[in-house]
Protein backbone atom coordinates (compact mmCIF):
# COMPACT_ATOMS: atom_id res chain seq x y z
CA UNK A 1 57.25 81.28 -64.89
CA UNK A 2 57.59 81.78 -68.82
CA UNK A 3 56.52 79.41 -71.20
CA UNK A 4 59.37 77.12 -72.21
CA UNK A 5 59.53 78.56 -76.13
CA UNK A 6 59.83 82.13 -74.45
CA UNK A 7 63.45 83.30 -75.50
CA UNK A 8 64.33 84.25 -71.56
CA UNK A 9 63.75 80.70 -71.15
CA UNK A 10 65.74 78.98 -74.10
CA UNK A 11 68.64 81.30 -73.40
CA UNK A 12 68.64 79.82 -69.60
CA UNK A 13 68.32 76.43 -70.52
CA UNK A 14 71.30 77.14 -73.38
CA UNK A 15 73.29 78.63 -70.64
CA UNK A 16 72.82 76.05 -68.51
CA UNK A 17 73.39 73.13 -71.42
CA UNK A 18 76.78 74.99 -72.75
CA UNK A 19 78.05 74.31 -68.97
CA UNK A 20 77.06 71.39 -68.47
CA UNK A 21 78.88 70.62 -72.09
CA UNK A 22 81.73 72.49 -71.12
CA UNK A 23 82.09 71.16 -67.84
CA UNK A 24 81.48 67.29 -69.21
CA UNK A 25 84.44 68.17 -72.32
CA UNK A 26 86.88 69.37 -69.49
CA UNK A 27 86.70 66.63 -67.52
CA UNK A 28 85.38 63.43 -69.39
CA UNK A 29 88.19 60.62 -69.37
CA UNK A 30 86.12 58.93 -71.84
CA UNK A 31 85.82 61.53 -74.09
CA UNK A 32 87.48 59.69 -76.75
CA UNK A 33 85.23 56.62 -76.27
CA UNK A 34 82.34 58.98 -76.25
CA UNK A 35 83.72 60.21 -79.60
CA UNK A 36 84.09 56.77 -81.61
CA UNK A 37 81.07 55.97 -79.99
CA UNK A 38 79.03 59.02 -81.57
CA UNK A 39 81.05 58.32 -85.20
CA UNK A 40 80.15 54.42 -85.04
CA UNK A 41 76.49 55.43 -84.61
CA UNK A 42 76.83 58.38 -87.13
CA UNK A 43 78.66 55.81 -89.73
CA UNK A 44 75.97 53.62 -89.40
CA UNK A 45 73.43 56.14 -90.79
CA UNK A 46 75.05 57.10 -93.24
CA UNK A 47 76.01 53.99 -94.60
CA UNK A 48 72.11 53.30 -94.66
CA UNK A 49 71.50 56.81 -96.34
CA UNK A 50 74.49 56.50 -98.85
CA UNK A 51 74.35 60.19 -99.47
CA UNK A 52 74.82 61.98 -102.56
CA UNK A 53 75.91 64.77 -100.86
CA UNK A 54 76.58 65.26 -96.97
CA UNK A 55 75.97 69.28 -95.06
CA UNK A 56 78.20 68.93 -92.46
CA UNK A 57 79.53 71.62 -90.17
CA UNK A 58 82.63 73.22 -89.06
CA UNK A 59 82.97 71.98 -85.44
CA UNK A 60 83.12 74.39 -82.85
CA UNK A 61 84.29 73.83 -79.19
CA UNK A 62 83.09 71.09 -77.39
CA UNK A 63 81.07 70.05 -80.41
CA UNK A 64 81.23 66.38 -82.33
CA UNK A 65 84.09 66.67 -84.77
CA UNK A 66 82.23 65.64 -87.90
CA UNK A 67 85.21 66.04 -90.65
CA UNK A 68 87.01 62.85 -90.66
CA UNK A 69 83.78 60.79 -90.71
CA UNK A 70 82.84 62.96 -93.70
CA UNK A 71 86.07 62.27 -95.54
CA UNK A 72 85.37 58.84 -95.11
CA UNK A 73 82.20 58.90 -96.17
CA UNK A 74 83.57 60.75 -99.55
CA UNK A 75 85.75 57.69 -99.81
CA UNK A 76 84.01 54.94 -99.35
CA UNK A 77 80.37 55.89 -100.25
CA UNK A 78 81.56 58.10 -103.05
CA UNK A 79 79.59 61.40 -101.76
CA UNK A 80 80.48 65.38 -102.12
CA UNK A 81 80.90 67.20 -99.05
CA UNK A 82 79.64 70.41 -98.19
CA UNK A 83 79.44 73.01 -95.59
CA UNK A 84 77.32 76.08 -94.67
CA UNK A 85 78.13 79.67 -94.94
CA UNK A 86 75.84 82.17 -92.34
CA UNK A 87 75.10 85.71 -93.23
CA UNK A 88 74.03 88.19 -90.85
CA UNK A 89 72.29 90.69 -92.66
CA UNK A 90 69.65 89.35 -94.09
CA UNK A 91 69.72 85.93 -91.48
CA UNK A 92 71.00 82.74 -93.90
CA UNK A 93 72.51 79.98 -94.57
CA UNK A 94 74.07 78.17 -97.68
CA UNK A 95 75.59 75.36 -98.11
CA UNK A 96 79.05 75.33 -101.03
CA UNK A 97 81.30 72.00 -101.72
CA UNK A 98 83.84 72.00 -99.79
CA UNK A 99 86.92 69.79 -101.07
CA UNK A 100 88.43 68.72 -97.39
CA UNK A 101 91.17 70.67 -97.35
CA UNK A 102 91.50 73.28 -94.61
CA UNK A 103 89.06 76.47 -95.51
CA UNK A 104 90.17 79.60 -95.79
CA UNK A 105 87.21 81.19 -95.55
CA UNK A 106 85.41 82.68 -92.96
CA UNK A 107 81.63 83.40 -92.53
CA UNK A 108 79.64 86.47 -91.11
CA UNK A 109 80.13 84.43 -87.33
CA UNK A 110 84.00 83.96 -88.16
CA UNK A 111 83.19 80.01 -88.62
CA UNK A 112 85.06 78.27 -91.17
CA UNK A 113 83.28 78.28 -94.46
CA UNK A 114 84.02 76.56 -98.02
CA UNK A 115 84.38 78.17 -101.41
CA UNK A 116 83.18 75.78 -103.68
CA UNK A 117 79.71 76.20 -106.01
CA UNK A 118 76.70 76.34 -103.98
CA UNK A 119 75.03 73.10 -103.47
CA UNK A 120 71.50 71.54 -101.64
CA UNK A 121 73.26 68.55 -99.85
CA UNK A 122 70.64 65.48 -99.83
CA UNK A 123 71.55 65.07 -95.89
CA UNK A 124 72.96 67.69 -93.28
CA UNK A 125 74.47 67.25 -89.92
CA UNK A 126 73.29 69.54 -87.05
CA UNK A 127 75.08 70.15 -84.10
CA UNK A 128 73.28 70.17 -80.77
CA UNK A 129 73.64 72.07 -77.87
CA UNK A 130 70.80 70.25 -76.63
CA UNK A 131 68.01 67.78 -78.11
CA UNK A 132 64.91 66.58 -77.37
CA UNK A 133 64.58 62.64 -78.26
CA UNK A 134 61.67 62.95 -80.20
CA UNK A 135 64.04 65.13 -82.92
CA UNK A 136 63.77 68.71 -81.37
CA UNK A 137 67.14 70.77 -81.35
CA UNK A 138 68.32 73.27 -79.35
CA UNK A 139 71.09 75.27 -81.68
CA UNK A 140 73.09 78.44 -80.17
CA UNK A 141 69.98 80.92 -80.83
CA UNK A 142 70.43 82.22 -84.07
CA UNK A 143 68.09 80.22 -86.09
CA UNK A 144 70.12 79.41 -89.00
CA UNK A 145 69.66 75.89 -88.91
CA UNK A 146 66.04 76.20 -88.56
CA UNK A 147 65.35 78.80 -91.59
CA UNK A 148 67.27 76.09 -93.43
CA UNK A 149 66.02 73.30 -92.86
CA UNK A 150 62.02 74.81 -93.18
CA UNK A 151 63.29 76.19 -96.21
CA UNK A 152 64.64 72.78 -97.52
CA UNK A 153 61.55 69.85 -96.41
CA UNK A 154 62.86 67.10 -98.36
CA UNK A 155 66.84 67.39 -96.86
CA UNK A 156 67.52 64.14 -94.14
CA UNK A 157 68.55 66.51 -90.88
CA UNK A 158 70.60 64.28 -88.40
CA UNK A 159 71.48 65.95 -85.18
CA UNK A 160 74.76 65.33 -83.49
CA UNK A 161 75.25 66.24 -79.72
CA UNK A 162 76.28 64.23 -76.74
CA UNK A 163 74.34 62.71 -74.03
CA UNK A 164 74.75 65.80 -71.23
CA UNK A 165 72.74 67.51 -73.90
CA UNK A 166 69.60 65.75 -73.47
CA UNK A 167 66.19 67.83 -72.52
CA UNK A 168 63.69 66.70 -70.65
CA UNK A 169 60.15 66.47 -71.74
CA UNK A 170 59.36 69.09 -69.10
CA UNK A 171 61.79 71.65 -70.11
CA UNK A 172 61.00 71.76 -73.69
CA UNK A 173 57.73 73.15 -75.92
CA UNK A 174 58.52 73.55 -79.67
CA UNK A 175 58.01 76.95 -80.75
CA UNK A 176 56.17 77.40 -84.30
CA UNK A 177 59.98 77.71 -85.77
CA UNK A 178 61.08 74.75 -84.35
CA UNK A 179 61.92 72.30 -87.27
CA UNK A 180 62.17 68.81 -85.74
CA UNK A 181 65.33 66.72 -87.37
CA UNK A 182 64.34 63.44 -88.50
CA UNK A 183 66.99 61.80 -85.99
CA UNK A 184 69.53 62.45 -82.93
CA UNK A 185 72.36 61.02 -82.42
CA UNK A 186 74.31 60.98 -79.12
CA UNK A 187 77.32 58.27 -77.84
CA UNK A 188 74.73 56.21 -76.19
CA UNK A 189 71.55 56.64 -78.25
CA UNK A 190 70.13 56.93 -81.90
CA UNK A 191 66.96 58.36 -82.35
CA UNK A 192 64.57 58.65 -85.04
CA UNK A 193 61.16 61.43 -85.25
């Protein structure tokens, strides 16, 4: 058997955590509960955090909608938004304001970027395919997140993904890239490293 950090391995257990994701999204009846559930716990953060300026991400299928819990958060706790913008060639990520209208930008992975100056946001949200519960992330492979966030020590990382997503201890070794995120939050649980 390979060693969990082996990249054979990680791609099997993403596989196997993007169906269990997609399967869960298809057919939860309580996916909206889930949903409040995840932006009660998420507004509770960030209420203690009172951010300057929030990272947040352009959701992708199946993922936590962050955007109208970041709006909110521009409202009432007075922050800037922002959101990232990959590049392929050379492997990054940067984060520009974003001003909550619709983007009409696209990254290098055809994700929804902003225009707006660049900008180190004081917290960032991470979404999850999967997550350990002592703050380790399992992202969609291409390390972006990671490069980041070792590049940036002193930004608060919260991870967003939703309970299927949750690794057991004995399917998960951090690699020496592994960045851990200081916490997790799920629709049931709130976790701190």
């Amino acid at each position: 058997m390979l060693p969990p950090e082996h990249s054979e391995d990680r791609t099997t257990l993403r596989r196997e955590l993007q169906k269990k994701r997609r399967d869960w999204w298809d057919n939860a009846a309580d996916r909206d509960v889930a949903d409040a559930a995840l932006g009660e716990r998420l507004w509770q953060v960030l209420q203690q955090l009172e951010p300057d300026c929030l990272g947040l991400y352009w959701a992708l299928p199946g993922e936590f909608n962050p955007n109208a819990l970041a709006l909110q958060a521009q409202r009432l706790l007075g922050c800037r938004l922002a959101l990232p913008r990959a590049r392929k060639s050379p492997p990054s990520m940067a984060y520009q304001l974003w001003d909550g209208q619709p983007p009409s930008e696209r990254d290098d992975h055809g994700i929804a970027c902003a225009s707006g100056a660049p900008v180190t946001p004081d917290v960032v949200l991470v979404p999850c395919v999967g997550h350990t519960r002592d703050g380790y992330r399992l992202g969609y492979g291409g390390g972006y997140f990671d490069r980041y966030l070792a590049a940036h020590p002193e930004v608060v990382s919260i991870g967003l993904g939703w309970e299927v997503g949750d690794i057991p201890p004995e399917r998960w070794t951090a690699g020496k890239h592994d960045i851990p995120l200081m916490v997790v939050i799920t629709e049931r649980h709130t976790w701190s490293a």
